[in-house]
PDB file of N, CA and C in Angstrom:
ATOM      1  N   UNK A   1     -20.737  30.814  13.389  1.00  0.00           N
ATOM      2  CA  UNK A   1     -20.358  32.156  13.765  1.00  0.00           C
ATOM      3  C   UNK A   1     -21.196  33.136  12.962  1.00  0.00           C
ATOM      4  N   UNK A   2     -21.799  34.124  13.969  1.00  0.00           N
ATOM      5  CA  UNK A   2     -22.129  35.514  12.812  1.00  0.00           C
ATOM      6  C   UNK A   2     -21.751  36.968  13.186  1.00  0.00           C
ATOM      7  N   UNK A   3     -21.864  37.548  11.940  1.00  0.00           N
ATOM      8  CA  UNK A   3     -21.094  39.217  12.406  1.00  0.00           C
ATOM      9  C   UNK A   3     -22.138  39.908  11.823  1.00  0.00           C
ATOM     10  N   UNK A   4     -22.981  40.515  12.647  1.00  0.00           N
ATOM     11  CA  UNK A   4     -24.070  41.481  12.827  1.00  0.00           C
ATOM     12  C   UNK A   4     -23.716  43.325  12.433  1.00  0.00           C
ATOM     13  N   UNK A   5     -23.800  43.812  11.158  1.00  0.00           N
ATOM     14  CA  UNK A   5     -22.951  44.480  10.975  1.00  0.00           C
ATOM     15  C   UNK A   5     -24.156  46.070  11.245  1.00  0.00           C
ATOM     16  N   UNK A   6     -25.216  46.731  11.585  1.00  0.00           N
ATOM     17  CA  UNK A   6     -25.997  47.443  11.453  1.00  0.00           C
ATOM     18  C   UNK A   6     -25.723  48.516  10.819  1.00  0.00           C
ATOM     19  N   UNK A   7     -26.558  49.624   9.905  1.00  0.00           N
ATOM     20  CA  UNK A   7     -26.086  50.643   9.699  1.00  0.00           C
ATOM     21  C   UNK A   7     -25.857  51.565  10.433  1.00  0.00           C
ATOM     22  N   UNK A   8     -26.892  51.996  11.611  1.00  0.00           N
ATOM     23  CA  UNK A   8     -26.928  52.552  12.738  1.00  0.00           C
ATOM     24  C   UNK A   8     -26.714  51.910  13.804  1.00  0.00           C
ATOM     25  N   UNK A   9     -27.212  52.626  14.989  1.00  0.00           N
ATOM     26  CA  UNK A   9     -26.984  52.243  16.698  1.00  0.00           C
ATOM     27  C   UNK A   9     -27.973  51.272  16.946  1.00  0.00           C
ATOM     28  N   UNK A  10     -29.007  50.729  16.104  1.00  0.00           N
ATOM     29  CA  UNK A  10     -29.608  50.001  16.723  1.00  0.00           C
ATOM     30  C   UNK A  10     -30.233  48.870  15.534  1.00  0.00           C
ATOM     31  N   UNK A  11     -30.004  47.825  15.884  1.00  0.00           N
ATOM     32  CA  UNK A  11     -30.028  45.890  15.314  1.00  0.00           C
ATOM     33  C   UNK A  11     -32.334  46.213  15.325  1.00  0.00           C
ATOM     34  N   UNK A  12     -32.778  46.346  13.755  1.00  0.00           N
ATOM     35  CA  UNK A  12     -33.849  45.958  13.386  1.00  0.00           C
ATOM     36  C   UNK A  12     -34.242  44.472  13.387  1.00  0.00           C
ATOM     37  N   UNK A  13     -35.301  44.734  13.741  1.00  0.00           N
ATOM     38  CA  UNK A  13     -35.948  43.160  13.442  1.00  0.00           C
ATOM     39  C   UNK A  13     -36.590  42.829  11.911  1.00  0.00           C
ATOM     40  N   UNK A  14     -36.464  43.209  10.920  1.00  0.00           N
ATOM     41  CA  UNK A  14     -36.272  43.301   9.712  1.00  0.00           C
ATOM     42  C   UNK A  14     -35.448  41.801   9.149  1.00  0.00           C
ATOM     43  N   UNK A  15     -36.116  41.243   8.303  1.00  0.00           N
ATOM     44  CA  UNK A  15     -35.283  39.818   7.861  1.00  0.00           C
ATOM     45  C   UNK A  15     -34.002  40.337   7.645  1.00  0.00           C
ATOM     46  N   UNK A  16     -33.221  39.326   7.608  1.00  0.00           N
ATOM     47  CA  UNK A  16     -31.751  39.439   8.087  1.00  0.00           C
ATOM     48  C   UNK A  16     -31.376  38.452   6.621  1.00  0.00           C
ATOM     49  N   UNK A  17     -30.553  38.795   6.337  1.00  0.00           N
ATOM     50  CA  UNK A  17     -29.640  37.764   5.156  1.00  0.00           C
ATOM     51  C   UNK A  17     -28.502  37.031   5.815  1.00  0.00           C
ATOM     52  N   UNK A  18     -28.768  35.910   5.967  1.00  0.00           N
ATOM     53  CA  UNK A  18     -27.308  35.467   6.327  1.00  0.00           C
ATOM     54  C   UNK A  18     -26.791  34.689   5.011  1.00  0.00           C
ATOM     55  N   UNK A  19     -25.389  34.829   5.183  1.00  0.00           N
ATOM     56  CA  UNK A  19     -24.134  34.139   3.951  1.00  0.00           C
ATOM     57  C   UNK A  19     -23.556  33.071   4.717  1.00  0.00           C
ATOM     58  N   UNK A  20     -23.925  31.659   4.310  1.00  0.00           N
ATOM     59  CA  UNK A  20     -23.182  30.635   4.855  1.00  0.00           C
ATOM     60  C   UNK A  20     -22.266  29.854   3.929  1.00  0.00           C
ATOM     61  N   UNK A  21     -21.486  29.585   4.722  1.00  0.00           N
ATOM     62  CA  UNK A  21     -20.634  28.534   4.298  1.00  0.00           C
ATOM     63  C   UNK A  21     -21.053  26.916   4.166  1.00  0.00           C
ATOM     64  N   UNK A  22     -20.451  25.713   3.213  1.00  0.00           N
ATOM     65  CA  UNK A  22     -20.641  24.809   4.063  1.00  0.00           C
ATOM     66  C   UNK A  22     -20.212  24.262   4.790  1.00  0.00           C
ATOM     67  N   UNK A  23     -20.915  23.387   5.666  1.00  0.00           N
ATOM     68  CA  UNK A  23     -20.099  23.185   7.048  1.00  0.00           C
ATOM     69  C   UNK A  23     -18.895  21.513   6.914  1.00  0.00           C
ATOM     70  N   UNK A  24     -19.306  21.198   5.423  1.00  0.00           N
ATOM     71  CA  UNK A  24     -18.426  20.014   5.473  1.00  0.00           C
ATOM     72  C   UNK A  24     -17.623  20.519   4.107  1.00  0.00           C
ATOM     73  N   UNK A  25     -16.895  19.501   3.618  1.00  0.00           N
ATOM     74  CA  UNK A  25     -15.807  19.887   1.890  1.00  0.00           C
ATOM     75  C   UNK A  25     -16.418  18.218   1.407  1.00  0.00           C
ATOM     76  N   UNK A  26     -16.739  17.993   0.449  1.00  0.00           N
ATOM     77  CA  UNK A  26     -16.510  16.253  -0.176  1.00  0.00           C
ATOM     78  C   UNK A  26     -15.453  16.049  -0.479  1.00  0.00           C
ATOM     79  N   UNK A  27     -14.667  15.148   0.091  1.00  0.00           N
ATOM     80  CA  UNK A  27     -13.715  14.253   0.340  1.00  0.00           C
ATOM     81  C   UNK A  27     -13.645  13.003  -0.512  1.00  0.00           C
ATOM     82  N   UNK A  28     -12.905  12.472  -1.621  1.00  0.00           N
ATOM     83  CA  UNK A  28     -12.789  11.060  -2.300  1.00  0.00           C
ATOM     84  C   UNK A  28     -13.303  10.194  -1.112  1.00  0.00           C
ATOM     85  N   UNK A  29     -14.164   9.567  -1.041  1.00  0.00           N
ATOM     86  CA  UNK A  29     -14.131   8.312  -0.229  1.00  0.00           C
ATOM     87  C   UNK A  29     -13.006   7.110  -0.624  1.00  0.00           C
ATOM     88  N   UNK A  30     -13.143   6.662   0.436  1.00  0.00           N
ATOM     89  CA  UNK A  30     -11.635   5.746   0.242  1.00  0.00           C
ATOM     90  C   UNK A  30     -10.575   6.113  -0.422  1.00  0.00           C
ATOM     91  N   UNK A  31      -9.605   4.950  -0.340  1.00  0.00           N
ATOM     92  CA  UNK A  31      -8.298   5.050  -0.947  1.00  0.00           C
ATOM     93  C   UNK A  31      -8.421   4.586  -2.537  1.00  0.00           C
ATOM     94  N   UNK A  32      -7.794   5.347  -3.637  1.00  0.00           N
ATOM     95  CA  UNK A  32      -7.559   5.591  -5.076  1.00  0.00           C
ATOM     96  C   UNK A  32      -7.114   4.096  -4.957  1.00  0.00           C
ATOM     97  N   UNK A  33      -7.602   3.139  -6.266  1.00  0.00           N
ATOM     98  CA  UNK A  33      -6.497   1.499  -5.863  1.00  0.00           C
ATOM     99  C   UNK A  33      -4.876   1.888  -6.816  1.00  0.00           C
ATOM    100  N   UNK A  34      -4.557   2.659  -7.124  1.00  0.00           N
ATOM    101  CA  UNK A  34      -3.392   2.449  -7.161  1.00  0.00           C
ATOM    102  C   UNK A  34      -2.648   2.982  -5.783  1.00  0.00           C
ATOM    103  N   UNK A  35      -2.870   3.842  -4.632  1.00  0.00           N
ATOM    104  CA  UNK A  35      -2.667   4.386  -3.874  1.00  0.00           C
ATOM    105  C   UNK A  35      -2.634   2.977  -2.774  1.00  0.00           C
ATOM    106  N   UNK A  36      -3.491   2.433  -2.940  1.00  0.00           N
ATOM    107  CA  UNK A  36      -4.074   1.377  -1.871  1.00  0.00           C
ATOM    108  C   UNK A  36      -2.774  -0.051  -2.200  1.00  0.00           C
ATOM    109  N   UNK A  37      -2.629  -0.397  -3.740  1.00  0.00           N
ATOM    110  CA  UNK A  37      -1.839  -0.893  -3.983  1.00  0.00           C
ATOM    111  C   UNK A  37      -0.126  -0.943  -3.814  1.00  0.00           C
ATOM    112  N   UNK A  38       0.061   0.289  -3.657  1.00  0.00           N
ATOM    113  CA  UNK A  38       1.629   1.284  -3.409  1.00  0.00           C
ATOM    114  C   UNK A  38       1.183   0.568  -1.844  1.00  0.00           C
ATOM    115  N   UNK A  39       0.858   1.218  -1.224  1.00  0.00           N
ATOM    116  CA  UNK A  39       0.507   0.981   0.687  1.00  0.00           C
ATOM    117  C   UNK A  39       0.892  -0.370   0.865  1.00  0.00           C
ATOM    118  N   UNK A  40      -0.159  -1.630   0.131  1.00  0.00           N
ATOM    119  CA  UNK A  40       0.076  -2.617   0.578  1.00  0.00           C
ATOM    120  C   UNK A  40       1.162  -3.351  -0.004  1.00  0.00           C
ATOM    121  N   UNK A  41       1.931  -3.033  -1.105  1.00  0.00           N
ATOM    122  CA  UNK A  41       3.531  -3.673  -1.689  1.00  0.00           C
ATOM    123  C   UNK A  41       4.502  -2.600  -0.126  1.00  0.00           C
ATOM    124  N   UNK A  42       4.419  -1.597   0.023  1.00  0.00           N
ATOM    125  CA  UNK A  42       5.271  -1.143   1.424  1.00  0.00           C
ATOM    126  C   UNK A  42       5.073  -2.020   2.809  1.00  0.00           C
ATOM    127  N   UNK A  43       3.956  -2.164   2.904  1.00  0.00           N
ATOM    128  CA  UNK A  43       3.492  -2.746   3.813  1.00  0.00           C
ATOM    129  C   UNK A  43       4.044  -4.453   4.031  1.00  0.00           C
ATOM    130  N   UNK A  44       3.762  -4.797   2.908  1.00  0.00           N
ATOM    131  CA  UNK A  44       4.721  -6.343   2.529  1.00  0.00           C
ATOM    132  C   UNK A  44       5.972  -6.283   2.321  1.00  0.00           C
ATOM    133  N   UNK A  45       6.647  -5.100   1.849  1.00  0.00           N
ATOM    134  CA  UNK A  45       7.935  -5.088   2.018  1.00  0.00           C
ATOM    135  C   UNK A  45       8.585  -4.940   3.054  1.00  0.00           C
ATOM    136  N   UNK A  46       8.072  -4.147   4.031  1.00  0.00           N
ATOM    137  CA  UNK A  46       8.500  -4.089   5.497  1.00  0.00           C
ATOM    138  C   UNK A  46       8.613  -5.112   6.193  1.00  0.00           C
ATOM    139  N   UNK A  47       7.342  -6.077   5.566  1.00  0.00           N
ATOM    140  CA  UNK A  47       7.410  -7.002   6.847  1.00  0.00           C
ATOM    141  C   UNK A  47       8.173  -8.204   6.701  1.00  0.00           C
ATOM    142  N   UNK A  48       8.427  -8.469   4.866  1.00  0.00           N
ATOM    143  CA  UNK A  48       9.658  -9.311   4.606  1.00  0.00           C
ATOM    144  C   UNK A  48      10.799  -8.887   5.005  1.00  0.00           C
ATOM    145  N   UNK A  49      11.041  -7.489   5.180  1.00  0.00           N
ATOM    146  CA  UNK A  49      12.453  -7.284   5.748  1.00  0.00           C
ATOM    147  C   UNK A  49      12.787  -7.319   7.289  1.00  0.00           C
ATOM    148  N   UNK A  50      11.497  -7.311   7.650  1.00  0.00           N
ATOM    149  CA  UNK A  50      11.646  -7.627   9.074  1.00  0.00           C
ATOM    150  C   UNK A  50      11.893  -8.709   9.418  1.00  0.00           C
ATOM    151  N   UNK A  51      11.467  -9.761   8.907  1.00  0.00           N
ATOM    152  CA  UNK A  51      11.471 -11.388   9.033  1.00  0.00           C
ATOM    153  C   UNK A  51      12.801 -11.742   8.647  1.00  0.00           C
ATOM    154  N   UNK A  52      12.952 -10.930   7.425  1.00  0.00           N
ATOM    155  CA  UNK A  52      14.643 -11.919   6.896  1.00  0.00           C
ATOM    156  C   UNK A  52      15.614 -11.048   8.410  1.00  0.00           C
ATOM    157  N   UNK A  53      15.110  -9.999   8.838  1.00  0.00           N
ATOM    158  CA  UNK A  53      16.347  -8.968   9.811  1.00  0.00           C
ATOM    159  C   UNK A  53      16.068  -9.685  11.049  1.00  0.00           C
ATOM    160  N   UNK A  54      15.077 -10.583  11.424  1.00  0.00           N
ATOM    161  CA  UNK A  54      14.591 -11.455  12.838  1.00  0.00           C
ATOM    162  C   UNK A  54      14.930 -12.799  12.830  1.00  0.00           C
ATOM    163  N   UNK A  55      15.654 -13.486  11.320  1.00  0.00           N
ATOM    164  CA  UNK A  55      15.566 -14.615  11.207  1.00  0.00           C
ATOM    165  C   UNK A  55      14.464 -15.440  11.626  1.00  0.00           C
ATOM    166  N   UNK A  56      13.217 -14.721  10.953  1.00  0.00           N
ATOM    167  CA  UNK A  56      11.747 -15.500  10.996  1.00  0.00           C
ATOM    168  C   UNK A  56      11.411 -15.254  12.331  1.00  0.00           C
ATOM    169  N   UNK A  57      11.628 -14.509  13.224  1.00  0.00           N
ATOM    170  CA  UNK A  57      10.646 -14.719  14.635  1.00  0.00           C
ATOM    171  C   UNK A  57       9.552 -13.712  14.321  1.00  0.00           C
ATOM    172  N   UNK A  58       8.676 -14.512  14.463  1.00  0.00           N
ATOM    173  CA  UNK A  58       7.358 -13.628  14.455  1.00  0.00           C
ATOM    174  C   UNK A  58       7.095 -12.814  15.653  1.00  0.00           C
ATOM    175  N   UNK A  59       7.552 -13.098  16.767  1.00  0.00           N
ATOM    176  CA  UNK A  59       7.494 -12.272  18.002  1.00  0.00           C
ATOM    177  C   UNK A  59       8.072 -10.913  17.961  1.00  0.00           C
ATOM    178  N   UNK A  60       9.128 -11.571  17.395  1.00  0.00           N
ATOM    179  CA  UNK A  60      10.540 -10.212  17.396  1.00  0.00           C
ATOM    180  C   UNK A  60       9.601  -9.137  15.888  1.00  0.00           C
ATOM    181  N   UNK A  61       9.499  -9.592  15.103  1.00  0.00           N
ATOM    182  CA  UNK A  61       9.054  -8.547  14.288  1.00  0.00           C
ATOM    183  C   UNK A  61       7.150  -7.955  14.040  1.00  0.00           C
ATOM    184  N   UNK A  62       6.919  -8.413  15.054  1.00  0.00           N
ATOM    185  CA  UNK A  62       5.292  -7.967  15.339  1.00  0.00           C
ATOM    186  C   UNK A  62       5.673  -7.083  16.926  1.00  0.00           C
ATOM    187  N   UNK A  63       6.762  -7.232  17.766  1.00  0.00           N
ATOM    188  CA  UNK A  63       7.088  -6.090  18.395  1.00  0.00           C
ATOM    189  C   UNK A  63       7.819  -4.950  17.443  1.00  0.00           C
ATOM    190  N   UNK A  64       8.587  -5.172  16.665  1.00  0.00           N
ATOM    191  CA  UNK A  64       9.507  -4.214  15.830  1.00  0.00           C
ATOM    192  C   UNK A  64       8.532  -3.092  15.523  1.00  0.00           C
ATOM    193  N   UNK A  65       7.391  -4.203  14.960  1.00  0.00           N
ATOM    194  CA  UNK A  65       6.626  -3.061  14.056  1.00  0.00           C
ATOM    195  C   UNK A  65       5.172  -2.630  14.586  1.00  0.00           C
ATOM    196  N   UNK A  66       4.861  -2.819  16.116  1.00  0.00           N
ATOM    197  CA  UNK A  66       4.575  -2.037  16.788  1.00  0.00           C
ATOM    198  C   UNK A  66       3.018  -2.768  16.620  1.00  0.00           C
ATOM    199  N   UNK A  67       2.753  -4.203  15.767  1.00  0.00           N
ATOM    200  CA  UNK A  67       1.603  -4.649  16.059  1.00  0.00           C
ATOM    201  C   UNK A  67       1.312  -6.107  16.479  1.00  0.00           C
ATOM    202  N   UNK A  68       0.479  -6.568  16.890  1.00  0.00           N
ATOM    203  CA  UNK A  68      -0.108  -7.845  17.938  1.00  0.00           C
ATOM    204  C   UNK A  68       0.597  -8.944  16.637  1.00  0.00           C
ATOM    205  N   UNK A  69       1.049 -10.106  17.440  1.00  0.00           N
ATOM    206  CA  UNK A  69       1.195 -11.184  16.523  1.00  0.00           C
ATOM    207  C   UNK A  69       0.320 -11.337  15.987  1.00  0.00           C
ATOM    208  N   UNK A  70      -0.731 -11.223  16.566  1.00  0.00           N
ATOM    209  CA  UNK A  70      -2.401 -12.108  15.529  1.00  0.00           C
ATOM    210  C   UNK A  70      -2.422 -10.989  14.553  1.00  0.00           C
ATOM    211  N   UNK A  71      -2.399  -9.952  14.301  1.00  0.00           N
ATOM    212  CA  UNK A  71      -2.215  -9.270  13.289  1.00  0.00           C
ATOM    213  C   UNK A  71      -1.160  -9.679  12.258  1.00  0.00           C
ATOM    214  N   UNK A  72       0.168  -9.545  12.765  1.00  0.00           N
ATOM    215  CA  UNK A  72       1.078  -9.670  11.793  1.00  0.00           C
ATOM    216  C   UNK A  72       0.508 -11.512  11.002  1.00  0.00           C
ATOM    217  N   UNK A  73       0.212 -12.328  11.824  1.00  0.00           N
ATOM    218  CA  UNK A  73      -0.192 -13.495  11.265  1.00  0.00           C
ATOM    219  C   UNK A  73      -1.546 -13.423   9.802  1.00  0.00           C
ATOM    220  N   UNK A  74      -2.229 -12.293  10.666  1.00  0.00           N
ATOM    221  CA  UNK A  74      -3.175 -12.034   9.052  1.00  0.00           C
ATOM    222  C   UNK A  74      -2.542 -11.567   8.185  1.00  0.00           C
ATOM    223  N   UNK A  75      -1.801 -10.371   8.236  1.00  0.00           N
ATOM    224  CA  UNK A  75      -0.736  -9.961   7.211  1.00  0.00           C
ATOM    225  C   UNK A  75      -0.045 -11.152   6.003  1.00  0.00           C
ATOM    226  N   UNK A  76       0.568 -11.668   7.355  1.00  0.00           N
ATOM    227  CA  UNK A  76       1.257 -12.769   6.612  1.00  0.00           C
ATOM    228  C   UNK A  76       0.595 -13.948   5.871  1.00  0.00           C
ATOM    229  N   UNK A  77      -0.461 -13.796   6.263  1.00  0.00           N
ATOM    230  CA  UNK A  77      -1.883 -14.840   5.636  1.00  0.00           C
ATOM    231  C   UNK A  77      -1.909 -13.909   4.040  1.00  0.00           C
ATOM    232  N   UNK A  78      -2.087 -13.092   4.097  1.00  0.00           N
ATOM    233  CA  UNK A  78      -2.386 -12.193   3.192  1.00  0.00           C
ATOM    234  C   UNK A  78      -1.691 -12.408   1.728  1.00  0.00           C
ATOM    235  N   UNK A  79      -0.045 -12.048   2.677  1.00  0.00           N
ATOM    236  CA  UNK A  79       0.818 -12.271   1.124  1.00  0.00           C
ATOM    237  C   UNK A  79       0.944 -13.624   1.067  1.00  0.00           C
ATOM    238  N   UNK A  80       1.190 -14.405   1.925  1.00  0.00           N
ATOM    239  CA  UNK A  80       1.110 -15.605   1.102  1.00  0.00           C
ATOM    240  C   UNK A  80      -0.058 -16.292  -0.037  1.00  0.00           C
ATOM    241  N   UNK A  81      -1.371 -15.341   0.365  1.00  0.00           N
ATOM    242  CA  UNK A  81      -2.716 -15.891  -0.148  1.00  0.00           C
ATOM    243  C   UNK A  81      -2.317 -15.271  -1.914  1.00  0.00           C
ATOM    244  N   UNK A  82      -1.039 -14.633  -1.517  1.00  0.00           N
ATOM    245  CA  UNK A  82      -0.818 -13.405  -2.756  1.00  0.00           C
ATOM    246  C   UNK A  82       0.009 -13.938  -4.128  1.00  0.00           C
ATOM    247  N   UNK A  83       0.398 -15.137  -3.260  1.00  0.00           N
ATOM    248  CA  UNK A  83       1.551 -16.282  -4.031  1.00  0.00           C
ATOM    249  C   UNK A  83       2.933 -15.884  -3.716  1.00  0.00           C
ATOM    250  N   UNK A  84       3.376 -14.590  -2.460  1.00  0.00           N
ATOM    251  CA  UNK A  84       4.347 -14.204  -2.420  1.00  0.00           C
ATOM    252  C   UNK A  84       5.079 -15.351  -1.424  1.00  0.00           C
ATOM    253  N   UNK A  85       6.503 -16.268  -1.538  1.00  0.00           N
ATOM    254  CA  UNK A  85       6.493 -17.224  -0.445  1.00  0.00           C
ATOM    255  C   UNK A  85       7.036 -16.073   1.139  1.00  0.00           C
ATOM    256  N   UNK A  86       6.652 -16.610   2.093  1.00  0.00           N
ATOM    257  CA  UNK A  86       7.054 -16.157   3.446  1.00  0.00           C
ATOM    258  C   UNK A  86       7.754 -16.870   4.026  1.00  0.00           C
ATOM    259  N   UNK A  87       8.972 -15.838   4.521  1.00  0.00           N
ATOM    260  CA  UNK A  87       9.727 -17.477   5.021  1.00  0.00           C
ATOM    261  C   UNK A  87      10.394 -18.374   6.447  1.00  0.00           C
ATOM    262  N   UNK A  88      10.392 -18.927   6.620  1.00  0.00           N
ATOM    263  CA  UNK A  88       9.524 -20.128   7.795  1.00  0.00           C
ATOM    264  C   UNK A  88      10.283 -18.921   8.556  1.00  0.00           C
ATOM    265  N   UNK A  89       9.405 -19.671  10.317  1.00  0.00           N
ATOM    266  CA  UNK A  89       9.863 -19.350  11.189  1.00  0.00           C
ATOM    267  C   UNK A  89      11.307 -20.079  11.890  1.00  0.00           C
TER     268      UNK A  89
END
């Protein structure tokens, strides 16, 4: 955007100053690991409570929580890889 402000009735061809902004902000890349760590203990807690609230159906709680079994199965790959036990179907 620009605002062309003249002193008079009529816009010189005279160099012009423009004042810009920048057009982006720097942003932290990625997630902080304690931030990332909080996420994924919620994330495992949900899904143990889903399992103990499904009596282990993996069907029933990969619809609950709104993602593909083959997902929830990596999940669950995950914490167990974590030493957390998961428990049967």
């Amino acid at each position: 955007r620009a605002l062309v402000l003249p002193d008079g009735s009529v816009i010189e061809a005279e160099p012009t100053l423009f004042v810009t902004q920048p057009t982006h902000i720097d942003a932290p890349r990625g997630e902080s690991p304690m931030l990332q760590q909080t996420r994924e203990r919620a994330e495992r807690d949900v899904i143990l409570q889903a399992l103990r609230a499904a009596n282990g159906s993996r069907r029933e709680v990969a619809e609950k929580l709104g993602i593909s079994p083959r997902t929830l199965r990596y999940k669950l790959a995950r914490i167990r890889s974590s030493g957390i036990e998961v428990p049967a179907a």
